[in-house]
Protein backbone atom coordinates (compact mmCIF):
# COMPACT_ATOMS: atom_id res chain seq x y z
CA UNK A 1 0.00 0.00 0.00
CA UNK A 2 1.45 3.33 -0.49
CA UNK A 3 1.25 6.04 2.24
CA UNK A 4 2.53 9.45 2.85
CA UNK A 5 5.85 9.77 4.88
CA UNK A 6 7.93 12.98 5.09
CA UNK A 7 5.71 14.55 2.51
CA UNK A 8 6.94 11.17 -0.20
CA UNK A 9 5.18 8.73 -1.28
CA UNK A 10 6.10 5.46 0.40
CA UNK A 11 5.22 1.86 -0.59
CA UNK A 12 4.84 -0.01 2.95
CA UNK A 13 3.83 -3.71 3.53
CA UNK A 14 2.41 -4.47 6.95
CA UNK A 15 2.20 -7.71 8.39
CA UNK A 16 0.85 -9.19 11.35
CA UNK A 17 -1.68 -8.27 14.32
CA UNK A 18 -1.56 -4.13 14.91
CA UNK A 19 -2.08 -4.69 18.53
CA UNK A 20 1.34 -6.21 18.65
CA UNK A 21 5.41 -5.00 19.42
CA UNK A 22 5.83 -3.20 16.02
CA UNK A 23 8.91 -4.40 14.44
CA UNK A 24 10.14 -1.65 10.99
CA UNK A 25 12.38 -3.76 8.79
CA UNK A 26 14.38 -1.25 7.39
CA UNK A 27 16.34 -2.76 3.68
CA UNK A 28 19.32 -2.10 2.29
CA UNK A 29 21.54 0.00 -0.71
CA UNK A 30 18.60 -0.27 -4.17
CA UNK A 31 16.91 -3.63 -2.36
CA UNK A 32 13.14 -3.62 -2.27
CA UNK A 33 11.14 -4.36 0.50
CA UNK A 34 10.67 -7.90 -1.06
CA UNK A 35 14.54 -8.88 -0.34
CA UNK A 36 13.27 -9.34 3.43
CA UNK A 37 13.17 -13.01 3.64
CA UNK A 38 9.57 -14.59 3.75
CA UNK A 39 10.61 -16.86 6.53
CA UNK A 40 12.05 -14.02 8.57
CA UNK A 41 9.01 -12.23 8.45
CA UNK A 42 6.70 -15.04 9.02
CA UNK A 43 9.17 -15.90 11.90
CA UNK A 44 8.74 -12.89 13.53
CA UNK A 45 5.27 -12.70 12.62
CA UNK A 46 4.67 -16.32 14.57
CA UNK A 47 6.80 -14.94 17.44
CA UNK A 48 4.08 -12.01 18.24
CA UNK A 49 4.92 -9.03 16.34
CA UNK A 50 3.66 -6.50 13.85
CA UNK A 51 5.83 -6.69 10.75
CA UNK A 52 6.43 -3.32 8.92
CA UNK A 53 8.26 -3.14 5.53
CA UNK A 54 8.70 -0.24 3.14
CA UNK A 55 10.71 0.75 -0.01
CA UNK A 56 13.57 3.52 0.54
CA UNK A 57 13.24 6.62 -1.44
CA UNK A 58 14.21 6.25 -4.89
CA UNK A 59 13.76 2.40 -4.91
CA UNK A 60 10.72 -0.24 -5.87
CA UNK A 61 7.51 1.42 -5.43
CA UNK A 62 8.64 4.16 -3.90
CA UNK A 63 8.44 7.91 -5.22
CA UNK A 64 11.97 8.63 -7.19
CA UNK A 65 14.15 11.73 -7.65
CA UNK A 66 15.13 11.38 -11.01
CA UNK A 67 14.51 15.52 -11.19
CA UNK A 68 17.75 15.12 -9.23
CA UNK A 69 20.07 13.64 -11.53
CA UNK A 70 22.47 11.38 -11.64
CA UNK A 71 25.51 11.70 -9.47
CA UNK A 72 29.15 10.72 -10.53
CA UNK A 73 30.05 8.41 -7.98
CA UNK A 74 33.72 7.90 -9.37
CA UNK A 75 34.32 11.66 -8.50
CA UNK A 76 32.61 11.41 -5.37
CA UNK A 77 35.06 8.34 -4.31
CA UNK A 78 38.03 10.64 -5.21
CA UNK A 79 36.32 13.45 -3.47
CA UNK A 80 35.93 11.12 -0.47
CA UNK A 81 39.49 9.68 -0.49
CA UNK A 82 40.84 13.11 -0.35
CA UNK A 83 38.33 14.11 2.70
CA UNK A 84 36.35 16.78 1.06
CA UNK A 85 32.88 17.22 1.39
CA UNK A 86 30.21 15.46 -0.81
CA UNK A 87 26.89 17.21 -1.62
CA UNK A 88 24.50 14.20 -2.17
CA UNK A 89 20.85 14.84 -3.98
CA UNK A 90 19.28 13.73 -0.34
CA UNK A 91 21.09 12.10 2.88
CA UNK A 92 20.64 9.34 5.37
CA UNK A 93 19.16 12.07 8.02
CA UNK A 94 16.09 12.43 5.04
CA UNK A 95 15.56 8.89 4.41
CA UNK A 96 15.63 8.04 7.87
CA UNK A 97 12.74 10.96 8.34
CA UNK A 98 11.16 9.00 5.59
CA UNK A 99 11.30 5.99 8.02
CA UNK A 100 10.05 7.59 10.86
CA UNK A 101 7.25 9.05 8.75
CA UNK A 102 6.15 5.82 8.14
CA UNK A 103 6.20 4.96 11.73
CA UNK A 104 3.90 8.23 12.01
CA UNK A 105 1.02 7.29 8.85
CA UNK A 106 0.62 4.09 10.75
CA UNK A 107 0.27 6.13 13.87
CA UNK A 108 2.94 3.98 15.56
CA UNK A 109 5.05 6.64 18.46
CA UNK A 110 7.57 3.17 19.17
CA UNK A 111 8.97 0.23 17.22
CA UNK A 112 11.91 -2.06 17.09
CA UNK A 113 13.85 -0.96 14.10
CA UNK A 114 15.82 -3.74 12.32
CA UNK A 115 18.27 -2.47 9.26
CA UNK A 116 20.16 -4.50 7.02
CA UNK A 117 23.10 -2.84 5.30
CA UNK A 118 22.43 0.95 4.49
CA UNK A 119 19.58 -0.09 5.99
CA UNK A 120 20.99 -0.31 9.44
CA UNK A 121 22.76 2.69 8.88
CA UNK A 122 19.56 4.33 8.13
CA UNK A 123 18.47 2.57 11.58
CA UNK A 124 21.26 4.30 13.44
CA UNK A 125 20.14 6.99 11.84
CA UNK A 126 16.47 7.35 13.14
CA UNK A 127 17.62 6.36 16.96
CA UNK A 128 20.48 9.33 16.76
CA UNK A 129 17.18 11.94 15.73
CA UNK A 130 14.49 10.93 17.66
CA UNK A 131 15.50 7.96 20.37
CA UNK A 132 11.84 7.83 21.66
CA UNK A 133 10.61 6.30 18.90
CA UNK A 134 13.16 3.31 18.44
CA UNK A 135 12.41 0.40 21.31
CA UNK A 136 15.19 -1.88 20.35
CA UNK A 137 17.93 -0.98 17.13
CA UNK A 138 19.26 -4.06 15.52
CA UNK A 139 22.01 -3.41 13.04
CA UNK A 140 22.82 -6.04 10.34
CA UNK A 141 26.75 -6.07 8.17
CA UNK A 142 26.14 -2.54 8.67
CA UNK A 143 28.62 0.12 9.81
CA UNK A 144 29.37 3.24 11.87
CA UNK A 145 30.85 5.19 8.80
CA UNK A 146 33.73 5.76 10.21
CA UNK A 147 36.31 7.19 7.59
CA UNK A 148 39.53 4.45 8.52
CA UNK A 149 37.35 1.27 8.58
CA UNK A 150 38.36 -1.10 6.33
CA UNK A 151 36.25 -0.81 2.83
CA UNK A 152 35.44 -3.41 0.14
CA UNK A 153 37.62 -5.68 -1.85
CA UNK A 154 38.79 -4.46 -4.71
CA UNK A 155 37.08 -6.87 -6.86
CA UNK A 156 33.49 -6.31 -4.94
CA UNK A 157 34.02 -2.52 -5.57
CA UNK A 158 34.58 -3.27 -9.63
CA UNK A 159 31.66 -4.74 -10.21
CA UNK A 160 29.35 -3.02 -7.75
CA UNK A 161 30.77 0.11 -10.53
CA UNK A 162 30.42 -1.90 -13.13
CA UNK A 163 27.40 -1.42 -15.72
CA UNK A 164 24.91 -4.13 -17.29
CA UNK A 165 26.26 -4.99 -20.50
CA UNK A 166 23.09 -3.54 -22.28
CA UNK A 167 19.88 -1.63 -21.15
CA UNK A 168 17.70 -5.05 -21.18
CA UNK A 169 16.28 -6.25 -17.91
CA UNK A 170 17.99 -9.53 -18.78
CA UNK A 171 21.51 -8.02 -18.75
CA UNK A 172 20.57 -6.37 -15.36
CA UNK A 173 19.62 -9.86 -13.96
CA UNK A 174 23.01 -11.11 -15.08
CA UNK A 175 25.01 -8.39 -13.84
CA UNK A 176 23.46 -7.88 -10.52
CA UNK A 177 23.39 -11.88 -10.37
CA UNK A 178 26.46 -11.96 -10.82
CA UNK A 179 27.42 -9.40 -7.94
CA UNK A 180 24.93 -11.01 -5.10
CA UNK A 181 27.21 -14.54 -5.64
CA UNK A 182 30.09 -12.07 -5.39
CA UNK A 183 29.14 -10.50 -1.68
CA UNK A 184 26.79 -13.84 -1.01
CA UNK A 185 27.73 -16.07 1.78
CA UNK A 186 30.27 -18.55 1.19
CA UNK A 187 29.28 -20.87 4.36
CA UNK A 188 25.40 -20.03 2.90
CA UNK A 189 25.72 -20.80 -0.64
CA UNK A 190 22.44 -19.88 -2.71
CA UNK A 191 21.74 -22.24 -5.14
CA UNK A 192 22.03 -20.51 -8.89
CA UNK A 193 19.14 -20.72 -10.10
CA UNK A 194 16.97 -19.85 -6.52
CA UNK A 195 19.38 -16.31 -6.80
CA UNK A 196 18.58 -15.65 -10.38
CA UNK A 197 14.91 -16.03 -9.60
CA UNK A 198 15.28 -13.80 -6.88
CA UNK A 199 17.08 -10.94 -8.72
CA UNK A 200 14.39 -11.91 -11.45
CA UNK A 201 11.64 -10.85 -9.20
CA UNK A 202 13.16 -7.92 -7.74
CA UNK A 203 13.71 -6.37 -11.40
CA UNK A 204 10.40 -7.11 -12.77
CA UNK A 205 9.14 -5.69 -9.59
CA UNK A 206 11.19 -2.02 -10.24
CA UNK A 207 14.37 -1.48 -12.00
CA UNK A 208 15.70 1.92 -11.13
CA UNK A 209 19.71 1.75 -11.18
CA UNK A 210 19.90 5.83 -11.04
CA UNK A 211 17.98 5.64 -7.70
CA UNK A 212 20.86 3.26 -6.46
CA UNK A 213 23.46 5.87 -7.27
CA UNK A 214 21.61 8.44 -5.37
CA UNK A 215 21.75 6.14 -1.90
CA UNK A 216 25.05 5.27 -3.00
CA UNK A 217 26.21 8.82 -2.60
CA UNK A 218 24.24 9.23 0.98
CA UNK A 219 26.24 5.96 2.04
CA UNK A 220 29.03 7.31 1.28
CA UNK A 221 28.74 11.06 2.72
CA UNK A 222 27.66 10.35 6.10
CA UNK A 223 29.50 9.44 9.34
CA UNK A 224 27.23 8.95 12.25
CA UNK A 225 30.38 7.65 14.59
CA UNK A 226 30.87 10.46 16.92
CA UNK A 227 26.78 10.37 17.51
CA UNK A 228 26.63 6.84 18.82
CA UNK A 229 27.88 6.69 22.08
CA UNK A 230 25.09 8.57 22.87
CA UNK A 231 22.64 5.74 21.82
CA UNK A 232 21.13 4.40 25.16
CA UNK A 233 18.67 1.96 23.38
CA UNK A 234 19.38 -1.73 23.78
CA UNK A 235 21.22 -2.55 20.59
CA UNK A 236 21.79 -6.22 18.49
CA UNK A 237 24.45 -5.95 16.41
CA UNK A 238 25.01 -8.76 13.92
CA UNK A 239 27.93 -9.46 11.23
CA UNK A 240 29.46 -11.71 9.01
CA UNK A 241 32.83 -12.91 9.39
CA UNK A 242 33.23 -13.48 5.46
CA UNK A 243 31.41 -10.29 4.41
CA UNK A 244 34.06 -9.19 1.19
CA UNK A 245 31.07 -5.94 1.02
CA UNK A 246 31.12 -4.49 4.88
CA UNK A 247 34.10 -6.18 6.39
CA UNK A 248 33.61 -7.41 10.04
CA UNK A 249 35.80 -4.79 11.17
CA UNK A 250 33.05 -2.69 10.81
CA UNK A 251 30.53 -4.49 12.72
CA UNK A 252 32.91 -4.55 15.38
CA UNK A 253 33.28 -0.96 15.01
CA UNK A 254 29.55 -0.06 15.29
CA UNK A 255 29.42 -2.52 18.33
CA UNK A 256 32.26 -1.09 20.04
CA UNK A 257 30.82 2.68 19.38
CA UNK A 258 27.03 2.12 21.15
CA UNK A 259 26.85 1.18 25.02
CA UNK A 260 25.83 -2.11 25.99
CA UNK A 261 25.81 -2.90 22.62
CA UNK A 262 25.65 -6.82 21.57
CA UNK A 263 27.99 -8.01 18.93
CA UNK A 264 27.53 -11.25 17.32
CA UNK A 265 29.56 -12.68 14.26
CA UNK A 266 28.23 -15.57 12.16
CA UNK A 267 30.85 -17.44 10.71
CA UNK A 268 30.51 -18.17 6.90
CA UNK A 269 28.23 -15.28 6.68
CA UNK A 270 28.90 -12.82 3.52
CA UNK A 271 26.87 -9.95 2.78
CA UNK A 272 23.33 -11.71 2.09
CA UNK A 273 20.42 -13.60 3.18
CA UNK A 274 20.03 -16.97 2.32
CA UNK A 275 18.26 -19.45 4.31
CA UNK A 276 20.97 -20.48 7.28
CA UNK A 277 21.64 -16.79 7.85
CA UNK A 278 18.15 -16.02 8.47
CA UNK A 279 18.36 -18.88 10.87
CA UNK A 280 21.38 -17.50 13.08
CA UNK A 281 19.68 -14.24 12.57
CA UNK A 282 17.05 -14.80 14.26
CA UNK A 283 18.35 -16.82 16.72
CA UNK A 284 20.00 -13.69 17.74
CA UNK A 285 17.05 -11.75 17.45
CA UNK A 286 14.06 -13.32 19.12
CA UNK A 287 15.42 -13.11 22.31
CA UNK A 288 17.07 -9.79 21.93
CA UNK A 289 13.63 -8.49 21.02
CA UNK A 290 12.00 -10.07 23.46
CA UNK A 291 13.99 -8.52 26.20
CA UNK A 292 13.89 -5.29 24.92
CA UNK A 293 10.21 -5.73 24.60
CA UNK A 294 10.18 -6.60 28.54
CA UNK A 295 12.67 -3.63 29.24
């Protein structure tokens, strides 16, 4: 359903009993709302709580700011290697708003927030500007955007740069299938054809790769480290030891950063969602949630 959030047009799935713990699942750089496992959500669903989903800005259903253009992210990398400051169409601060205006068209005041990637950056985000509203924060192979953590391999950087080979929807299932087995979970492995059906979905769904380079450019432009200390709400923080796209470092990072966060590391675990990861994810989370539901 779409709603208004921030004064944007949002596309938000909600799942689940509304008298329940709200739990926002907040996704990650150009995913759609859809990339949230169906047994994750059902999982949490069975274990009491009011599942909320949306599209970022610029992504899936979602409004876009193509009136914004397109930014060049090779300059911006340079820009950001040399420490000056980047200028991005929109920032993390706005698309967290945009999360928190969700919260508000559902007339929700508190929820656990759960973000995966930028996604749990975005999370950080929205418990740094307003930490009445987040219960719990759960950040997945996320990070603190701190400028000397480690970044991603060289090869993972290539391609995530790299372009389809033509403008055909098929050529943007193989190239972005062929990324996902690049940052995918070696302990985890996806079977071929289960990703390509995936990505397959997820394109005939929306394909917007300028919207992509706009969050790209927010990712890369903010650095919420000096604001987390301040965090006082009970925090998860989850990471894969064999992520080649976030490195563990950076999990460690974020964990380190936020008081009385909890750090765990799943070994195996690359920078994706496949079927055992949701497992040790939510082994993790269920009780997390449920004591910050009791707290």
């Amino acid at each position: 359903m779409k709603i208004r959030a921030n004064g944007i047009q949002v596309e938000v799935e909600d799942s689940g009993d509304v008298s329940r713990p709200p739990v926002l699942l907040v996704m990650g750089l150009g995913m759609q709302l859809i990339a949230w496992p169906q047994a994750l959500v059902d999982a949490l669903v069975d274990a009491g709580y009011r599942v909320i989903r949306h599209d970022n800005r610029d992504i899936g259903l979602s409004q876009h700011f193509d009136e914004l253009g397109v930014p060049n992210l090779a300059l911006a990398a340079i820009k950001h290697k040399l420490g000056m400051r980047l200028h991005p169409p929109y920032t993390l601060i706005d698309m967290a708003k945009d999360a928190l205006g969700v919260l508000d068209a559902l007339a929700i005041p508190q929820a656990h927030v759960v973000g995966v990637s930028m996604g749990g950056m975005i999370a950080q985000r929205m418990a740094i500007a307003a930490p009445g509203r987040v219960l719990s924060l759960t950040s997945v192979m996320s990070s603190s955007g701190a400028r000397r953590l480690p970044s991603a391999e060289p090869r993972v950087l290539r391609a995530m740069l790299g372009r389809p080979a033509n403008a055909s929807h098929e050529a943007a299932i193989d190239h972005t299938t062929a990324l996902f087995r690049l940052i995918g979970s070696p302990g985890f492995p996806l079977p071929e054809a289960e990703l390509r059906e995936r990505v397959r979905l997820s394109v005939a769904r929306s394909h917007h790769p300028a919207g992509i380079s706009r969050q790209m450019l927010a990712v890369v432009a903010d650095d919420r480290a000096s604001a987390l200390p301040k965090l006082r709400c009970p925090t998860l923080v989850v990471h894969g030891k064999a992520d080649p796209l976030v490195p563990f470092a950076c999990g460690e990072d974020t964990a380190s950063r936020i008081p009385g966060a909890q750090l765990v590391g799943v070994e195996g675990m690359g920078h994706d969602l496949p079927p055992g990861v949701v497992q040790r994810l939510l082994a993790a989370l269920l009780p997390f949630l449920k004591s910050a539901t009791a707290r």
